[in-house]
PDB file of N, CA and C in Angstrom:
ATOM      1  N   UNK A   1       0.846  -1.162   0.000  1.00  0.00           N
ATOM      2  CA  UNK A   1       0.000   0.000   0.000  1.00  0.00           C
ATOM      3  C   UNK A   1       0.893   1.227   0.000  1.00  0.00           C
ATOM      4  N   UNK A   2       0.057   2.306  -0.468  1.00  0.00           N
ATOM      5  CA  UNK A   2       1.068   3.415  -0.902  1.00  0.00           C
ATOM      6  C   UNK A   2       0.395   4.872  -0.453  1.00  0.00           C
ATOM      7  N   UNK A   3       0.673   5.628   0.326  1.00  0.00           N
ATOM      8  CA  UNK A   3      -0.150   6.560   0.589  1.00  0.00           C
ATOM      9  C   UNK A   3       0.807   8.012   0.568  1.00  0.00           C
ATOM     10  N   UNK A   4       0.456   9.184   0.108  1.00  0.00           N
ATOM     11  CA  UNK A   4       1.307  10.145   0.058  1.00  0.00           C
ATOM     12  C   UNK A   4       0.053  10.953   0.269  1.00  0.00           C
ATOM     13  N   UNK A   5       1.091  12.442   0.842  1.00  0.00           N
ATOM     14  CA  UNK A   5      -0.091  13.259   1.192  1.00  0.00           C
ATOM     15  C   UNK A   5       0.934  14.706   0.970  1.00  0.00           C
ATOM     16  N   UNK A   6       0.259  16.038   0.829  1.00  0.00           N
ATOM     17  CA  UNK A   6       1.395  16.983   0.925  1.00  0.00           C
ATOM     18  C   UNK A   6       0.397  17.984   1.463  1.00  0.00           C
ATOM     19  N   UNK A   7       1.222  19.123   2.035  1.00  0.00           N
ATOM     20  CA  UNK A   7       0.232  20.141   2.805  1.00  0.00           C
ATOM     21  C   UNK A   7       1.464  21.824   2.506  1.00  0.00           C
ATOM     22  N   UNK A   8       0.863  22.402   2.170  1.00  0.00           N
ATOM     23  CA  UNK A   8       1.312  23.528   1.808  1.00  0.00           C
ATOM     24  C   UNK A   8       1.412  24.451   3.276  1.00  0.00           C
ATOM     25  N   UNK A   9       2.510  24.777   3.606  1.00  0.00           N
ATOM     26  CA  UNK A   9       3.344  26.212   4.552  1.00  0.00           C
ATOM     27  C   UNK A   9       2.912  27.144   4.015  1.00  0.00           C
ATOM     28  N   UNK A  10       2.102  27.823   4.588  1.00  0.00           N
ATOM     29  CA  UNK A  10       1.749  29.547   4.217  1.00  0.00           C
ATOM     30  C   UNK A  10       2.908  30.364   5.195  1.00  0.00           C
ATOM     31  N   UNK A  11       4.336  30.301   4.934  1.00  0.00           N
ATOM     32  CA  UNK A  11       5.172  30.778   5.299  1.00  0.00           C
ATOM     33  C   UNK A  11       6.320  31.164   4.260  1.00  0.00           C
ATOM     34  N   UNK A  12       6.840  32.186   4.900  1.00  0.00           N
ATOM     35  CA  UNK A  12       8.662  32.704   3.616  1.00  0.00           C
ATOM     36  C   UNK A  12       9.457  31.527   3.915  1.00  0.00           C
ATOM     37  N   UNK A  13       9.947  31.036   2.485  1.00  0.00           N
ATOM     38  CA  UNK A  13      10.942  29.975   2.486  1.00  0.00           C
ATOM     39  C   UNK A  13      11.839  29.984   3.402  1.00  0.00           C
ATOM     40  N   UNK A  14      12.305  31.316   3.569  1.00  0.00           N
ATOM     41  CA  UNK A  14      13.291  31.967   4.900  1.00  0.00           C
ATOM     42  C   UNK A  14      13.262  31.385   6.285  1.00  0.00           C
ATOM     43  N   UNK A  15      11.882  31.321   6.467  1.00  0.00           N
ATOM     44  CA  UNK A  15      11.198  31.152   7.786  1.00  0.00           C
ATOM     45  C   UNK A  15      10.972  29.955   8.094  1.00  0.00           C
ATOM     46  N   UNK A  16      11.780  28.852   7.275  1.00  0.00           N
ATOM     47  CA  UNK A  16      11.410  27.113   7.501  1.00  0.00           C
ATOM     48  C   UNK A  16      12.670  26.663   7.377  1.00  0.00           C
ATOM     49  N   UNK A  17      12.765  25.428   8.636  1.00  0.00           N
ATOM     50  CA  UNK A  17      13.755  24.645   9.002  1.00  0.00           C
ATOM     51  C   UNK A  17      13.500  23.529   9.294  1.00  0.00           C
ATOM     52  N   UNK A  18      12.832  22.721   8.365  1.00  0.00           N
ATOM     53  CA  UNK A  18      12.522  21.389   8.789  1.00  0.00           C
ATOM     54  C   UNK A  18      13.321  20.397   9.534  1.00  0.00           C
ATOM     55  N   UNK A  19      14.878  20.723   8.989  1.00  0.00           N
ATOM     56  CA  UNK A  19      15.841  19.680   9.932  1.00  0.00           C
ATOM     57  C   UNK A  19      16.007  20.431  10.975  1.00  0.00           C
ATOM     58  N   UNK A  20      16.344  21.348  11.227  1.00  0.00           N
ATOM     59  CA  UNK A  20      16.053  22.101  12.819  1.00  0.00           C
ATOM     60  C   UNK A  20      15.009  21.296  13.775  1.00  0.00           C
ATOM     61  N   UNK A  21      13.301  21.449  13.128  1.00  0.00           N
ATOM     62  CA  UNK A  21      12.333  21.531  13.547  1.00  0.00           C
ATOM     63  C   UNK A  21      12.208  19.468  13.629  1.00  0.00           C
ATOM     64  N   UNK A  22      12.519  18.819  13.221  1.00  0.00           N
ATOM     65  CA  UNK A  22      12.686  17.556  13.358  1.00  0.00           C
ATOM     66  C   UNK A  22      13.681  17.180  13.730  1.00  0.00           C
ATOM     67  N   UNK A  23      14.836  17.549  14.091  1.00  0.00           N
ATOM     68  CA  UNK A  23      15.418  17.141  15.207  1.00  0.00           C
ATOM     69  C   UNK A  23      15.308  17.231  16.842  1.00  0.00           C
ATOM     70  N   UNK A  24      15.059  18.145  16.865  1.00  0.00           N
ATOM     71  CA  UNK A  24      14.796  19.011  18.293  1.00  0.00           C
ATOM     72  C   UNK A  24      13.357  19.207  18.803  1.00  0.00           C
ATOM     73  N   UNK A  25      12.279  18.309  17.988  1.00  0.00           N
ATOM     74  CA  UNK A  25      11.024  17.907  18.317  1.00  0.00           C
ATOM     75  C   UNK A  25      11.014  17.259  19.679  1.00  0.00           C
ATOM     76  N   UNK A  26       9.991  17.830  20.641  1.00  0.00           N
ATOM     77  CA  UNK A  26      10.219  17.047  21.823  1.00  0.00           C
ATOM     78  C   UNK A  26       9.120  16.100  22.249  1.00  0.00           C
ATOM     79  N   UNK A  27       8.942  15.122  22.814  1.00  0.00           N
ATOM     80  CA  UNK A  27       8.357  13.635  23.081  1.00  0.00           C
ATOM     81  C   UNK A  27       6.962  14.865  23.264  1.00  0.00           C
ATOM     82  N   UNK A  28       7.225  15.633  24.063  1.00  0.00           N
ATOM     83  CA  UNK A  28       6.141  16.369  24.556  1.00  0.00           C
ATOM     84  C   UNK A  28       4.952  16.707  23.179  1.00  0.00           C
ATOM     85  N   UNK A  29       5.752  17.448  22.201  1.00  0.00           N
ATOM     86  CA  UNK A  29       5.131  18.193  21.250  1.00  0.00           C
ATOM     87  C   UNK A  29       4.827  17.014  20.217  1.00  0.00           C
ATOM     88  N   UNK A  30       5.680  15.982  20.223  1.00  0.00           N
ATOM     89  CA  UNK A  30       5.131  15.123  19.265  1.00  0.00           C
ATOM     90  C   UNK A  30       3.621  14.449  19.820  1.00  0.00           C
ATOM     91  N   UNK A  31       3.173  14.628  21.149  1.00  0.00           N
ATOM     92  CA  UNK A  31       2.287  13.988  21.728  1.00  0.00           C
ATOM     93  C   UNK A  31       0.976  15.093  21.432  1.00  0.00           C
ATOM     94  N   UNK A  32       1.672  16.333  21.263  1.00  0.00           N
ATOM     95  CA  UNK A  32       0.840  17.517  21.269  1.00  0.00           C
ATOM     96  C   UNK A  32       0.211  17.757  19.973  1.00  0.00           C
ATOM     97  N   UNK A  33       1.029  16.896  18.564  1.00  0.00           N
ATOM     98  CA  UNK A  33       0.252  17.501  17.476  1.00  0.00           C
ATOM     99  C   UNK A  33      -0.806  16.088  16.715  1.00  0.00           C
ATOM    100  N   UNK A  34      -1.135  14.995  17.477  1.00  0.00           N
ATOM    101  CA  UNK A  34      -2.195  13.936  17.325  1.00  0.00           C
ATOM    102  C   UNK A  34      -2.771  13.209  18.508  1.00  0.00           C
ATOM    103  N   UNK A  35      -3.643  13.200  18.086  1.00  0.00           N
ATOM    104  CA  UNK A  35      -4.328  12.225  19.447  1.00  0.00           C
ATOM    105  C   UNK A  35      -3.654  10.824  19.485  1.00  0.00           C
ATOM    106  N   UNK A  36      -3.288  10.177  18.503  1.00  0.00           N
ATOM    107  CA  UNK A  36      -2.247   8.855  18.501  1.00  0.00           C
ATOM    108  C   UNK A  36      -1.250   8.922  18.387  1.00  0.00           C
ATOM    109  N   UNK A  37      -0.419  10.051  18.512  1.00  0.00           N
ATOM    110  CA  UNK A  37       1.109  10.156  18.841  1.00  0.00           C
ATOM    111  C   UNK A  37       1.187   9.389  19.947  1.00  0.00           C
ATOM    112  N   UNK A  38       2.145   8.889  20.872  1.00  0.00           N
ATOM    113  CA  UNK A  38       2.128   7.653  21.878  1.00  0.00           C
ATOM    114  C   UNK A  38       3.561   8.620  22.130  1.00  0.00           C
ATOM    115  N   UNK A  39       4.954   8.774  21.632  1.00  0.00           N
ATOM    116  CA  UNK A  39       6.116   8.365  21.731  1.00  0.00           C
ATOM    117  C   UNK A  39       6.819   9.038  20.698  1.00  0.00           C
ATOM    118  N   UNK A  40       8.061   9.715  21.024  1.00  0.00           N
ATOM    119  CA  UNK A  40       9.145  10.178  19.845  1.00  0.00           C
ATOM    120  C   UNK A  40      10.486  10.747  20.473  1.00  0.00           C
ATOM    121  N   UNK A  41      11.368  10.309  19.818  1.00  0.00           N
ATOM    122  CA  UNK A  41      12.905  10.569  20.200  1.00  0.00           C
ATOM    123  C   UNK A  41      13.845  10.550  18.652  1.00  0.00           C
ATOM    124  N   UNK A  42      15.123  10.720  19.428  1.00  0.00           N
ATOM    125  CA  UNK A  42      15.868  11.262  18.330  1.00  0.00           C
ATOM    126  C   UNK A  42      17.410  10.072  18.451  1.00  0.00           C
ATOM    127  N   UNK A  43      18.077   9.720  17.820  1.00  0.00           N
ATOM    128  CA  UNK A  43      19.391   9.195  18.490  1.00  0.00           C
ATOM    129  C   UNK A  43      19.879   8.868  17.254  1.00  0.00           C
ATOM    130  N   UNK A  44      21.490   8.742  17.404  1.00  0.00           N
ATOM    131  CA  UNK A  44      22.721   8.942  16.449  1.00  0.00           C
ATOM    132  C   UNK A  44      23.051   7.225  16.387  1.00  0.00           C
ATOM    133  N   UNK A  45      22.711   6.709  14.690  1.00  0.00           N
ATOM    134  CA  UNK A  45      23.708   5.390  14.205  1.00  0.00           C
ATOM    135  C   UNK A  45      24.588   5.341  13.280  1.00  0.00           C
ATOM    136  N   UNK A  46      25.810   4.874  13.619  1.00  0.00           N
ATOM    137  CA  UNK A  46      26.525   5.099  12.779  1.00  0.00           C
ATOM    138  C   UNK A  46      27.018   6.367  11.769  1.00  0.00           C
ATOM    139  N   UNK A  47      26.941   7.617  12.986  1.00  0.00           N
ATOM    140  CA  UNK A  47      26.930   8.710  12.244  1.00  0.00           C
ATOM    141  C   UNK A  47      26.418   9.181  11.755  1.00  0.00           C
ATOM    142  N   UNK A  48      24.451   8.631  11.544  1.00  0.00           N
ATOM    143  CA  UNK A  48      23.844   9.456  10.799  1.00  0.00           C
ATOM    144  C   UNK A  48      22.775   9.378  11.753  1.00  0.00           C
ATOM    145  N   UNK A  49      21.707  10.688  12.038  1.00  0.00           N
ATOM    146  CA  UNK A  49      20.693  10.662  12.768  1.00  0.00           C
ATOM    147  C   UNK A  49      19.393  10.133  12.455  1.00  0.00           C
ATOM    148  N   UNK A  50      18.942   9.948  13.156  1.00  0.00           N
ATOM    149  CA  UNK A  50      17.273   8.971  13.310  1.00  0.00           C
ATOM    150  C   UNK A  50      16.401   9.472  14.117  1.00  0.00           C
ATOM    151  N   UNK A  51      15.204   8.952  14.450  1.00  0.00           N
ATOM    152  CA  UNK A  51      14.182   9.298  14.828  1.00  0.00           C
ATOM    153  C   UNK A  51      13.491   7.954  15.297  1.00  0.00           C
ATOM    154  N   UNK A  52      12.598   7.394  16.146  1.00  0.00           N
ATOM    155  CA  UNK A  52      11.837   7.001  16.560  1.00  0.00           C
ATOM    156  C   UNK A  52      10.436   7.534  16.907  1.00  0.00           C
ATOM    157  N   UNK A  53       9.530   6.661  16.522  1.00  0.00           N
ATOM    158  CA  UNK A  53       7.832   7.209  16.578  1.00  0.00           C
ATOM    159  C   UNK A  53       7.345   5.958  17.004  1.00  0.00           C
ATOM    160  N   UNK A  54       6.165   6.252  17.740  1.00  0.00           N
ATOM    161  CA  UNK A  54       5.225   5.590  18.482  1.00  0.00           C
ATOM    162  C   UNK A  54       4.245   6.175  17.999  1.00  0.00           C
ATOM    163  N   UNK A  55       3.269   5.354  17.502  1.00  0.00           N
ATOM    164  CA  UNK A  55       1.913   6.055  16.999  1.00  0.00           C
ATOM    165  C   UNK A  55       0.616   5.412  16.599  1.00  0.00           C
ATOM    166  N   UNK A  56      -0.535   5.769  17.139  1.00  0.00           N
ATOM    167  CA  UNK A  56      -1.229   4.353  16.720  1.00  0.00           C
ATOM    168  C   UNK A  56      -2.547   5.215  15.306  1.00  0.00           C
ATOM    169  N   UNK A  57      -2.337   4.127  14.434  1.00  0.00           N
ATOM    170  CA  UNK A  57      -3.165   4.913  13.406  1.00  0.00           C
ATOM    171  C   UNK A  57      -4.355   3.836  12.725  1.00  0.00           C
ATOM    172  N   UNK A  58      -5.408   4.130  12.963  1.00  0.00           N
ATOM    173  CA  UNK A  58      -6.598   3.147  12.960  1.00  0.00           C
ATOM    174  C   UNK A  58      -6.705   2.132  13.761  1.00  0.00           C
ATOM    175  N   UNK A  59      -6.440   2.080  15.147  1.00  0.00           N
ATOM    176  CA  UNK A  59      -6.050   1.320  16.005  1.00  0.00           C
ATOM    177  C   UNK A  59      -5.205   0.344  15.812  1.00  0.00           C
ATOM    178  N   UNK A  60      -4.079   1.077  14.922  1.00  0.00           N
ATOM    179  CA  UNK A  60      -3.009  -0.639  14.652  1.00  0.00           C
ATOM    180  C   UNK A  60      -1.338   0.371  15.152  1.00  0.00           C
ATOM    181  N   UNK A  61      -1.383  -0.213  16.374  1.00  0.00           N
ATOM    182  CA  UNK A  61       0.040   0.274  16.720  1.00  0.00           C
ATOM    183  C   UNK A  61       1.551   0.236  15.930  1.00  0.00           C
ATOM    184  N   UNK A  62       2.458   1.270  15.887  1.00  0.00           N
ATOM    185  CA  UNK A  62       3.193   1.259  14.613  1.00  0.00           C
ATOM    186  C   UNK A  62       4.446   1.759  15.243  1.00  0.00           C
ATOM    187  N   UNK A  63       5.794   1.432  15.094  1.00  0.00           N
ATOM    188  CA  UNK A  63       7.030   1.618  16.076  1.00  0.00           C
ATOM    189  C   UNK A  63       7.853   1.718  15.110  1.00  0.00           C
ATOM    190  N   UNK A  64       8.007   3.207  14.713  1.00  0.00           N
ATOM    191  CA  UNK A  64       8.820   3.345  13.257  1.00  0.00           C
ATOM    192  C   UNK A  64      10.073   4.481  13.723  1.00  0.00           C
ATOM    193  N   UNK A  65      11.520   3.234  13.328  1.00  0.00           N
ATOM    194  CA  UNK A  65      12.703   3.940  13.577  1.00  0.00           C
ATOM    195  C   UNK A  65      13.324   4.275  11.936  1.00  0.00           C
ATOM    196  N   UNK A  66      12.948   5.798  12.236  1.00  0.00           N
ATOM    197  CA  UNK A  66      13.765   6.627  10.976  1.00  0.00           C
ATOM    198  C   UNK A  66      15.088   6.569  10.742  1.00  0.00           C
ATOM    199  N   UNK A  67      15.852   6.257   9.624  1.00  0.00           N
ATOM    200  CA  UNK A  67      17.081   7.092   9.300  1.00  0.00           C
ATOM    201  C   UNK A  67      17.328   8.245   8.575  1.00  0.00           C
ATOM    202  N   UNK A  68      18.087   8.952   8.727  1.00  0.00           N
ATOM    203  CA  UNK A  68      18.350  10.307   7.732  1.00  0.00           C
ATOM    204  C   UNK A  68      18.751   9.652   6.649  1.00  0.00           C
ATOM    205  N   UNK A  69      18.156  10.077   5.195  1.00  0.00           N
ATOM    206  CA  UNK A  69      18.662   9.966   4.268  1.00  0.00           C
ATOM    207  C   UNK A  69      19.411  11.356   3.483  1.00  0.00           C
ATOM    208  N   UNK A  70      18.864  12.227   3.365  1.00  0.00           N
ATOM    209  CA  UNK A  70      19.034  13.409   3.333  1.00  0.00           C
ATOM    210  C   UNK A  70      18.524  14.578   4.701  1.00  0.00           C
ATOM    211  N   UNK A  71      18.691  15.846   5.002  1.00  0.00           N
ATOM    212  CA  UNK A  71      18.544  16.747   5.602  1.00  0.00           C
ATOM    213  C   UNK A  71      18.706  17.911   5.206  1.00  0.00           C
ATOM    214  N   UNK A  72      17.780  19.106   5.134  1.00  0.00           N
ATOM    215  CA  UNK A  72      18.190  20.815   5.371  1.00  0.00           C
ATOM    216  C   UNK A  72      17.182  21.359   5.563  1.00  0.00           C
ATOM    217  N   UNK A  73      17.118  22.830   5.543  1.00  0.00           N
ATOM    218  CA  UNK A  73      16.220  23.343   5.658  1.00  0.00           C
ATOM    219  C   UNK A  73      14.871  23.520   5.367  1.00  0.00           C
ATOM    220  N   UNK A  74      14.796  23.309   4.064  1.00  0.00           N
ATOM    221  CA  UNK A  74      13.415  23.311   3.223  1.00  0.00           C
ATOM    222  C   UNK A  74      13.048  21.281   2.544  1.00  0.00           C
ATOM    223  N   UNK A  75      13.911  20.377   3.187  1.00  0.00           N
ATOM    224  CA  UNK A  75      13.727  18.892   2.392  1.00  0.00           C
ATOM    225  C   UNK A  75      14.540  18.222   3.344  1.00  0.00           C
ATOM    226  N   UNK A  76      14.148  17.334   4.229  1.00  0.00           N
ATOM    227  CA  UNK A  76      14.159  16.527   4.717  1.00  0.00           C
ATOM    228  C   UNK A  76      13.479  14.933   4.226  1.00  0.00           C
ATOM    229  N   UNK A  77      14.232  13.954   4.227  1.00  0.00           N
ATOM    230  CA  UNK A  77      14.197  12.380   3.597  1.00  0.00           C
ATOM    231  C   UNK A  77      14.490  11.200   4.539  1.00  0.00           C
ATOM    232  N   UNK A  78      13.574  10.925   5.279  1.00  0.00           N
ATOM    233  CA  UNK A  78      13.970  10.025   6.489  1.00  0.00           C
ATOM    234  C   UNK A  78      13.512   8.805   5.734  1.00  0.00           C
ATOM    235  N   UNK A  79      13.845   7.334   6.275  1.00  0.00           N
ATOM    236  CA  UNK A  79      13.897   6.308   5.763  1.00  0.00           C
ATOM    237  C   UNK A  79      13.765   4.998   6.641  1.00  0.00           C
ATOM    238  N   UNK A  80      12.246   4.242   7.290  1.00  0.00           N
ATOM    239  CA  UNK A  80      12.506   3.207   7.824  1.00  0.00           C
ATOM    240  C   UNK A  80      12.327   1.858   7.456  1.00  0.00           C
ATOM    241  N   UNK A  81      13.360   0.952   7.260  1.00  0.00           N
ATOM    242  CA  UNK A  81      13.211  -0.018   6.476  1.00  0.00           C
ATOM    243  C   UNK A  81      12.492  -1.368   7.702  1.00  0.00           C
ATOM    244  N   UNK A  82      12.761  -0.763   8.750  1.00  0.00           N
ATOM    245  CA  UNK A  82      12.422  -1.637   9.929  1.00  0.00           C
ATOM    246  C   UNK A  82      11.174  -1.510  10.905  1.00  0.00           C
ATOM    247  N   UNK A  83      10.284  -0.692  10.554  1.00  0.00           N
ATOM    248  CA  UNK A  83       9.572  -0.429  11.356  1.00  0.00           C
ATOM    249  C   UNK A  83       8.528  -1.271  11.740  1.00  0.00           C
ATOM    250  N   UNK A  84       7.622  -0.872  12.471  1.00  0.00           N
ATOM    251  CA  UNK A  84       6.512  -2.637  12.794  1.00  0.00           C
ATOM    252  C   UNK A  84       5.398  -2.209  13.359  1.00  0.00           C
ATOM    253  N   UNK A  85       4.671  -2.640  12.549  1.00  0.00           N
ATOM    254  CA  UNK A  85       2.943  -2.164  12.527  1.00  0.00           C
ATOM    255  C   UNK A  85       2.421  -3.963  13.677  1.00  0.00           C
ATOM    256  N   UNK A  86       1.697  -3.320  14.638  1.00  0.00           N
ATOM    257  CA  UNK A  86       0.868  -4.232  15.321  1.00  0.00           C
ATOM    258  C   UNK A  86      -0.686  -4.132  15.831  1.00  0.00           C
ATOM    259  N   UNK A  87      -0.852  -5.401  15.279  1.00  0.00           N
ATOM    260  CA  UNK A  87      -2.263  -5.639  14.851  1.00  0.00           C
ATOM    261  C   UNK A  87      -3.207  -6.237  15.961  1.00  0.00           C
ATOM    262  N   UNK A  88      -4.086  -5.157  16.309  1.00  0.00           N
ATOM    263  CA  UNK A  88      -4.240  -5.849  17.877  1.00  0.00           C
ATOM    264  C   UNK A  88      -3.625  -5.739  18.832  1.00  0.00           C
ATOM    265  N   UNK A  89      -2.636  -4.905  18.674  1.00  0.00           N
ATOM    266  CA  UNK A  89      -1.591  -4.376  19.800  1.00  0.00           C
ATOM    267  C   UNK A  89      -0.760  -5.960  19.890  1.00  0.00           C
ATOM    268  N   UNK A  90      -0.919  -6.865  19.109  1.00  0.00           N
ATOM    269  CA  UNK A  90      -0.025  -8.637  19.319  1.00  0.00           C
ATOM    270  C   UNK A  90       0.427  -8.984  18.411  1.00  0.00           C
ATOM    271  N   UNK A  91       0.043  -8.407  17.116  1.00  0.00           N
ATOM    272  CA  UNK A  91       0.358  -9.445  15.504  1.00  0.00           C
ATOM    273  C   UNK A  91       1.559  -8.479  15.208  1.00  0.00           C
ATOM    274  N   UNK A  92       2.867  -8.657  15.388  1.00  0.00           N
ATOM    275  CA  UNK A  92       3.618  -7.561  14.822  1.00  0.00           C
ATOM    276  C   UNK A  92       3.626  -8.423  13.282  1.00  0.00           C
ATOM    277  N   UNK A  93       3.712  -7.010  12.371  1.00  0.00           N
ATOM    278  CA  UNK A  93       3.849  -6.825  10.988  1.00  0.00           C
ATOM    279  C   UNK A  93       4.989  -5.665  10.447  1.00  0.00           C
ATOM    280  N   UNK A  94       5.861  -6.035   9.538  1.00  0.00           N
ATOM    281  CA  UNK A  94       6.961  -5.778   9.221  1.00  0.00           C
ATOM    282  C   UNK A  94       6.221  -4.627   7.778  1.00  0.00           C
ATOM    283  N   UNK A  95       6.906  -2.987   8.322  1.00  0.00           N
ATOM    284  CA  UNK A  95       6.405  -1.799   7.368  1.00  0.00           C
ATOM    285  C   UNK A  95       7.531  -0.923   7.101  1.00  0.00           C
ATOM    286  N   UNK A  96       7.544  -0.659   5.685  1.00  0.00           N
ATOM    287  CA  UNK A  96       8.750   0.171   5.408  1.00  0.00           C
ATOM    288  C   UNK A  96       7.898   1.409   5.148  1.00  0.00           C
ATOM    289  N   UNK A  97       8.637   2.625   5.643  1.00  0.00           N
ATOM    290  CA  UNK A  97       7.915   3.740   5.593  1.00  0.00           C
ATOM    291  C   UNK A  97       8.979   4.986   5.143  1.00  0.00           C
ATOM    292  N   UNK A  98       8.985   5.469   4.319  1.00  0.00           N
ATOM    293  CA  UNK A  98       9.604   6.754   4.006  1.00  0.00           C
ATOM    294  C   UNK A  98       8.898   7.867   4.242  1.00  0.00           C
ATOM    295  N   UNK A  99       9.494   9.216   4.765  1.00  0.00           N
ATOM    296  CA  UNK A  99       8.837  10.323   5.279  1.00  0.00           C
ATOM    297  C   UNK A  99       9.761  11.423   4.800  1.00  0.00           C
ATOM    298  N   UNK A 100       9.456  12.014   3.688  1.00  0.00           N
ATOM    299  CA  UNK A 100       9.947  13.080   2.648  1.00  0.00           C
ATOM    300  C   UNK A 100       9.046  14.530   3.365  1.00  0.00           C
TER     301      UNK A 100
END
């Protein structure tokens, strides 16, 4: 399954820092912008940064660790080849998820 979505910034290009603003996201605020946010952190592999999410979306719990593929200001490219959708909160299921 394939789902993409895009949402337009009514802001000056100037005025956006997505890798700023996704790194330094805090557990707090990630909880603050969905009702199924659960969980979110940040941590360094192998020299390149990541992300972790907790999130439950149609009641199917989902534990998706990002890698940086790219980063800057205006384009950010995270990449999880490992992440795991659970079904029933028991059936883990294996989900690759990219987040451009």
């Amino acid at each position: 399954m394939k789902y993409t979505a895009q949402a337009v910034i009514q802001a000056p290009v100037e005025a956006i820092d997505l890798e700023t603003w996704l790194f330094t996201l805090s557990d707090a605020e990630y909880q603050a912008a969905a009702r199924g946010h659960r969980a979110a952190g940040t941590f360094v592999q192998d020299g390149r940064r990541g992300t972790v999410n907790v999130e439950t979306v149609g009641g199917t719990l989902l534990i998706q660790h990002y890698l940086e593929q790219q980063a800057g200001p205006t384009h950010v490219d995270m990449l999880s080849e490992r992440s795991r959708g659970y079904l029933f909160h028991l059936v883990p299921v294996p989900v690759w998820v990219r987040w451009t």
